[in-house]
N, C-alpha and C. Protein backbone atom coordinates (compact mmCIF):
# COMPACT_ATOMS: atom_id res chain seq x y z
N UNK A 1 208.91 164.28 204.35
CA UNK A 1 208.11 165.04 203.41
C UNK A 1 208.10 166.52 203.79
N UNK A 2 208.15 166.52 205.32
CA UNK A 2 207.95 168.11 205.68
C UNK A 2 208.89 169.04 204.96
N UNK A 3 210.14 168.14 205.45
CA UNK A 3 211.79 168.69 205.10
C UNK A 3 212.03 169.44 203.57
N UNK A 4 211.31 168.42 202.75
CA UNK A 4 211.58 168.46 201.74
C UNK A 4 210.86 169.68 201.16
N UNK A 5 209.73 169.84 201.84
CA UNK A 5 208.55 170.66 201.06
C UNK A 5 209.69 172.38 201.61
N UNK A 6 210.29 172.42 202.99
CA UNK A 6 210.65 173.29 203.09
C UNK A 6 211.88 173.94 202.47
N UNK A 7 212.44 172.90 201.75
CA UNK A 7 213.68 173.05 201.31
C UNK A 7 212.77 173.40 199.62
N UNK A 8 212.10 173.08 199.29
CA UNK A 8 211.09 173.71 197.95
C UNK A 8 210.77 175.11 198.47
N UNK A 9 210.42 175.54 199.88
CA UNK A 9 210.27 177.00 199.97
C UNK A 9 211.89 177.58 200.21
N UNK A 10 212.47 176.91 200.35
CA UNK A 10 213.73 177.91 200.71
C UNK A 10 214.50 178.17 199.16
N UNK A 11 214.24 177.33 198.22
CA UNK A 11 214.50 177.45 197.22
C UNK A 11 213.77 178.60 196.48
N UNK A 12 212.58 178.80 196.47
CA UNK A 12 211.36 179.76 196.15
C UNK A 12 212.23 181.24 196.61
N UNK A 13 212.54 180.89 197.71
CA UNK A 13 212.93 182.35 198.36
C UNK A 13 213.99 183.00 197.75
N UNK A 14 214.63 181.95 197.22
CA UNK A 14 216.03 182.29 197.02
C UNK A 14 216.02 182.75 194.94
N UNK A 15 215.47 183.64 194.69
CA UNK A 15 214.68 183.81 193.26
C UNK A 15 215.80 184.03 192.56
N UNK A 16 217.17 184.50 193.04
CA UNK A 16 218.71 184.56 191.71
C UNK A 16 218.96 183.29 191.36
N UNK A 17 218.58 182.14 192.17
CA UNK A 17 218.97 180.95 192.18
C UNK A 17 217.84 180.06 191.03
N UNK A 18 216.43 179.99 191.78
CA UNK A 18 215.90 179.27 191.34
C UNK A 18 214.35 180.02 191.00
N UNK A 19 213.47 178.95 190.40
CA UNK A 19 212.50 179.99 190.13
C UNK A 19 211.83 180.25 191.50
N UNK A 20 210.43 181.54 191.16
CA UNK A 20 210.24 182.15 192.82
C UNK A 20 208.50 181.56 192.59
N UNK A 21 208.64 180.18 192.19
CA UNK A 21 207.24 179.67 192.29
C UNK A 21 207.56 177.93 192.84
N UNK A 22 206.49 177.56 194.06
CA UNK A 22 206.85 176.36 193.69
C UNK A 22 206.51 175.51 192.76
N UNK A 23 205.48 175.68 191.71
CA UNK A 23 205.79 174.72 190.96
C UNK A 23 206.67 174.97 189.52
N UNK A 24 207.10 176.08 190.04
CA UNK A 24 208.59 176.03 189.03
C UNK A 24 209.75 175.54 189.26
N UNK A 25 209.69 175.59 190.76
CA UNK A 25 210.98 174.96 191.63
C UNK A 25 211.15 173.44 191.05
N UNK A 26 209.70 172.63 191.62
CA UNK A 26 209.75 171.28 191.62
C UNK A 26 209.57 170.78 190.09
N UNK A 27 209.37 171.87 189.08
CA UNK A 27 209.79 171.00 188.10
C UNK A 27 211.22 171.71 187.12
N UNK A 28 211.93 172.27 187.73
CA UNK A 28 213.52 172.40 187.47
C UNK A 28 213.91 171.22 187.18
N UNK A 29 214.74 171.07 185.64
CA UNK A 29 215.30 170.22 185.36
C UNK A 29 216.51 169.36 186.36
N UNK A 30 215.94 167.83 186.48
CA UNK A 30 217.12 166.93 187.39
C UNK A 30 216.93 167.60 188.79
N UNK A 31 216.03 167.84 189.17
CA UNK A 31 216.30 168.53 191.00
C UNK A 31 215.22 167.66 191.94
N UNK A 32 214.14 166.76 191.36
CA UNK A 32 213.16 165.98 192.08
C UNK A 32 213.45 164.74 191.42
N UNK A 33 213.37 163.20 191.89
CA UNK A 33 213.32 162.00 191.09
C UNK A 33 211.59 162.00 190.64
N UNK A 34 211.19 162.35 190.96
CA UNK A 34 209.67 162.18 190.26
C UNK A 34 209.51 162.65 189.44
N UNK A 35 209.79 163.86 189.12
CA UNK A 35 209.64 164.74 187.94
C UNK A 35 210.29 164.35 186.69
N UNK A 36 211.72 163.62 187.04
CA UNK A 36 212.38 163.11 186.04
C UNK A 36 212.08 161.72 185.78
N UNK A 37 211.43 160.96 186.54
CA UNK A 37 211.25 159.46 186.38
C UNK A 37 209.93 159.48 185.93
N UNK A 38 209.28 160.67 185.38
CA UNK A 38 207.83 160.10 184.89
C UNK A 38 206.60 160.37 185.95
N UNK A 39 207.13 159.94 187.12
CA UNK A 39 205.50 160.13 187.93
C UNK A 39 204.70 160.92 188.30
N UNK A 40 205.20 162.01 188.11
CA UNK A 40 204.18 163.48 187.75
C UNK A 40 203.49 163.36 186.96
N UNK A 41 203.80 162.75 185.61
CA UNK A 41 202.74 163.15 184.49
C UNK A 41 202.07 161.47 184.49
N UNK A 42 202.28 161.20 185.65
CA UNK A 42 201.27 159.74 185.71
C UNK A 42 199.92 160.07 186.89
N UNK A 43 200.13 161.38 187.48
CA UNK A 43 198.82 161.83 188.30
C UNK A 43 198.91 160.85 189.70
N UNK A 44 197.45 161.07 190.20
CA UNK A 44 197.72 160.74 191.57
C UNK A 44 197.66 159.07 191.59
N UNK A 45 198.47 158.59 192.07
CA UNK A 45 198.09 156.74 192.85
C UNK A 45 197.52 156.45 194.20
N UNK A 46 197.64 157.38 195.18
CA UNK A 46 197.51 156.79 196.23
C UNK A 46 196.66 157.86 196.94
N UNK A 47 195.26 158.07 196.44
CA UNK A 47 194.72 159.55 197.03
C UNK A 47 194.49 160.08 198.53
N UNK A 48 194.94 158.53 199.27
CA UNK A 48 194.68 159.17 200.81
C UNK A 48 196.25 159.65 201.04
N UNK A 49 197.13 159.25 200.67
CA UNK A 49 198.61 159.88 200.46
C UNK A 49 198.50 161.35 200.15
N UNK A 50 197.74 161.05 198.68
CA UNK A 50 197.99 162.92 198.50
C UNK A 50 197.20 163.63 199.24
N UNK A 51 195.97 163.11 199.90
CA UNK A 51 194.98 164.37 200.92
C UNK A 51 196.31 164.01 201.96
N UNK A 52 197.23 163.54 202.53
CA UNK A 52 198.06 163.44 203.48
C UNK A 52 198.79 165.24 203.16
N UNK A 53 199.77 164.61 202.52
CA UNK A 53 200.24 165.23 201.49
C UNK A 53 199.73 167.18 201.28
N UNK A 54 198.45 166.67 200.84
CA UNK A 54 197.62 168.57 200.76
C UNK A 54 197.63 168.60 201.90
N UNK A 55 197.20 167.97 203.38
CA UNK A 55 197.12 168.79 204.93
C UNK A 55 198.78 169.24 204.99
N UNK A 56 200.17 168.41 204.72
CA UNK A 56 201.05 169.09 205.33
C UNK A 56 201.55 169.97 204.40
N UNK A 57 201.24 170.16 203.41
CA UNK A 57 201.61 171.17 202.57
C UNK A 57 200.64 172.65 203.20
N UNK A 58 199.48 172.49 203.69
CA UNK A 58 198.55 173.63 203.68
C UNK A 58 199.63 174.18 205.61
N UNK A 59 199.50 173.33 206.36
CA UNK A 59 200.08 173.48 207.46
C UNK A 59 201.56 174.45 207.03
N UNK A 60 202.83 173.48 206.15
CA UNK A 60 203.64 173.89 206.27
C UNK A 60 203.93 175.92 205.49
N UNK A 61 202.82 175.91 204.64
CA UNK A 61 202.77 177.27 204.10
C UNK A 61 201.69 178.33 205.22
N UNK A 62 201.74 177.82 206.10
CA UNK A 62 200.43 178.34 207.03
C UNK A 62 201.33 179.09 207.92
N UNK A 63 202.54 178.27 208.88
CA UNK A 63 203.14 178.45 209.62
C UNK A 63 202.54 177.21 210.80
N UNK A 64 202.24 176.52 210.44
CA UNK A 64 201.79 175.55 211.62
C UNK A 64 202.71 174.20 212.01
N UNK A 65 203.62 174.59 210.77
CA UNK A 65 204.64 173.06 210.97
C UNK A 65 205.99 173.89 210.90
N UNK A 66 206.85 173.76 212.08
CA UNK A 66 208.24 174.78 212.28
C UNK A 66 208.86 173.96 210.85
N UNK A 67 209.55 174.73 210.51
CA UNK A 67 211.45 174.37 209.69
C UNK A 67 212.07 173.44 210.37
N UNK A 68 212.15 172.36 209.86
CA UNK A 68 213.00 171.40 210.43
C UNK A 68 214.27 171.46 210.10
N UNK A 69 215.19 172.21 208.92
CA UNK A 69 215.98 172.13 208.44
C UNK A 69 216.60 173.61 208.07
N UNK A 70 215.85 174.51 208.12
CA UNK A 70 216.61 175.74 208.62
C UNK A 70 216.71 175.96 207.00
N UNK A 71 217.65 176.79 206.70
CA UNK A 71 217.90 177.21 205.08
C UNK A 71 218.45 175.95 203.66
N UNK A 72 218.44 175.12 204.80
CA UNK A 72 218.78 173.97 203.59
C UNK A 72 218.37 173.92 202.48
N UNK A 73 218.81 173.80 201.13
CA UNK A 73 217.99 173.89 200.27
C UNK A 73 218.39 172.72 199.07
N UNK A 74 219.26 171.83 199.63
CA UNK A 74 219.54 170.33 198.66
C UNK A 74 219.07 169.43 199.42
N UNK A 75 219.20 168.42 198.98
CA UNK A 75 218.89 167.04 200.06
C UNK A 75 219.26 165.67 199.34
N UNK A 76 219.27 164.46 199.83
CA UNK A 76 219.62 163.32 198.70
C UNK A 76 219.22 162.18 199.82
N UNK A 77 218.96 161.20 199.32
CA UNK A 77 218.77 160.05 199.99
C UNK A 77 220.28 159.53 200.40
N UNK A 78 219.94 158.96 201.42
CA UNK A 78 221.68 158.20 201.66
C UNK A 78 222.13 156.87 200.95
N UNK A 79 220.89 156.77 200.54
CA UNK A 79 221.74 155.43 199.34
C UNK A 79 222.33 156.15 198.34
N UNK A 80 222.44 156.97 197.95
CA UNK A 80 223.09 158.13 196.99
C UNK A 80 224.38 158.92 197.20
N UNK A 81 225.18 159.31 196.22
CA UNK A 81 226.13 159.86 197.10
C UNK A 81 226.21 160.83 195.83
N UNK A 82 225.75 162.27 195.70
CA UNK A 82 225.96 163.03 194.67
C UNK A 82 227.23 164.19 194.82
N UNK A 83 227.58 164.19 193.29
CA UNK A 83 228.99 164.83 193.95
C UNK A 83 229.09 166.27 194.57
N UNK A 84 227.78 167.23 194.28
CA UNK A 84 227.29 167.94 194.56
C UNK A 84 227.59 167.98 196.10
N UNK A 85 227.49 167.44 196.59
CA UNK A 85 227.46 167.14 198.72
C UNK A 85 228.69 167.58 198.86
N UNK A 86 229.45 167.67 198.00
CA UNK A 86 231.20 167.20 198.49
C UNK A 86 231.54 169.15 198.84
N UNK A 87 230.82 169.88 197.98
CA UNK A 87 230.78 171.88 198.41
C UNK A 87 229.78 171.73 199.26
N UNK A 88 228.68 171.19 199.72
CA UNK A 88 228.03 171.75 200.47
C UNK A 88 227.55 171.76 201.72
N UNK A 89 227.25 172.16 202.32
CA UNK A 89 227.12 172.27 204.12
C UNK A 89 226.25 171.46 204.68
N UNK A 90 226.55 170.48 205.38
CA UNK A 90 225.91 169.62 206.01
C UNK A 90 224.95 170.61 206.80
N UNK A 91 223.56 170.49 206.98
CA UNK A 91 222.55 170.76 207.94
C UNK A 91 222.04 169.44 208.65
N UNK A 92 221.38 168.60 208.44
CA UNK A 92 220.69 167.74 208.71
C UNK A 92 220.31 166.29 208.26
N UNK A 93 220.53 165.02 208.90
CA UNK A 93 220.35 164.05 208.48
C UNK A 93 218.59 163.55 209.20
N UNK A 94 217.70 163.33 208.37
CA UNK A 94 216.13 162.79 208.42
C UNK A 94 215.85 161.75 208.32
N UNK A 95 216.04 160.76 208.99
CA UNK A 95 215.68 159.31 208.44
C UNK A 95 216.59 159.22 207.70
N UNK A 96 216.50 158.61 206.11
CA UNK A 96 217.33 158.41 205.34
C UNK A 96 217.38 159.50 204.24
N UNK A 97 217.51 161.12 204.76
CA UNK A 97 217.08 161.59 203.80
C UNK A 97 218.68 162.78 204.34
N UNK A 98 219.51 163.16 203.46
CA UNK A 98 220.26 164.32 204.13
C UNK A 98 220.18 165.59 203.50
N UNK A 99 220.06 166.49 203.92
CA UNK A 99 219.85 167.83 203.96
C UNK A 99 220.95 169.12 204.10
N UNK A 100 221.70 169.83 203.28
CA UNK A 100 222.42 170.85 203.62
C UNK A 100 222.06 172.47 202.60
N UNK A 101 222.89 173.07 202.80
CA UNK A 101 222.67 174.23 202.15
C UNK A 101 224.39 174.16 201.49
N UNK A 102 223.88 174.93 200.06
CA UNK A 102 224.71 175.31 199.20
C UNK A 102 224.75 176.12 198.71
């Protein structure tokens, strides 16, 4: 989750690219599965998740949680194989989550 949230600020940063808000970032067409599968506009399910969730988000915009992933700014699960990966720079594999910059 950390990874991900930082790769939403590295995207932010990067304003020729993408928008320079995050919640413009995360709802860019096709770039989150939640956003496109509906579960955004289904609100919260699991509210001790999302107070999870608001502490590492408040941490990671604070400076209290380092960059795990450096400028990365794609990522994909490894059950996935998007063709997108095939230009772009491996940074980091997370659990089952991989991470590069493009």
């Amino acid at each position: 989750v950390v990874a991900v949230m930082f790769v939403v600020l590295n995207r932010v940063a990067d304003e020729k690219r993408w928008s320079n808000t995050v919640k413009g970032v995360l709802r860019e067409r096709a770039q989150f599965s939640y956003v496109g599968d509906g579960r955004l506009s289904k609100g919260v399910v699991n509210k001790k998740r999302f107070e999870e969730i608001v502490v590492l988000a408040y941490n990671v915009t604070h400076g209290k949680i380092s960059n795990p992933i450096g400028k990365a700014n794609h990522f994909h699960a490894t059950y996935v194989s998007p063709k997108w990966r095939l230009k772009a720079k491996f940074v980091k594999q997370i659990d089952d989550h991989i991470f590069y910059t493009l």
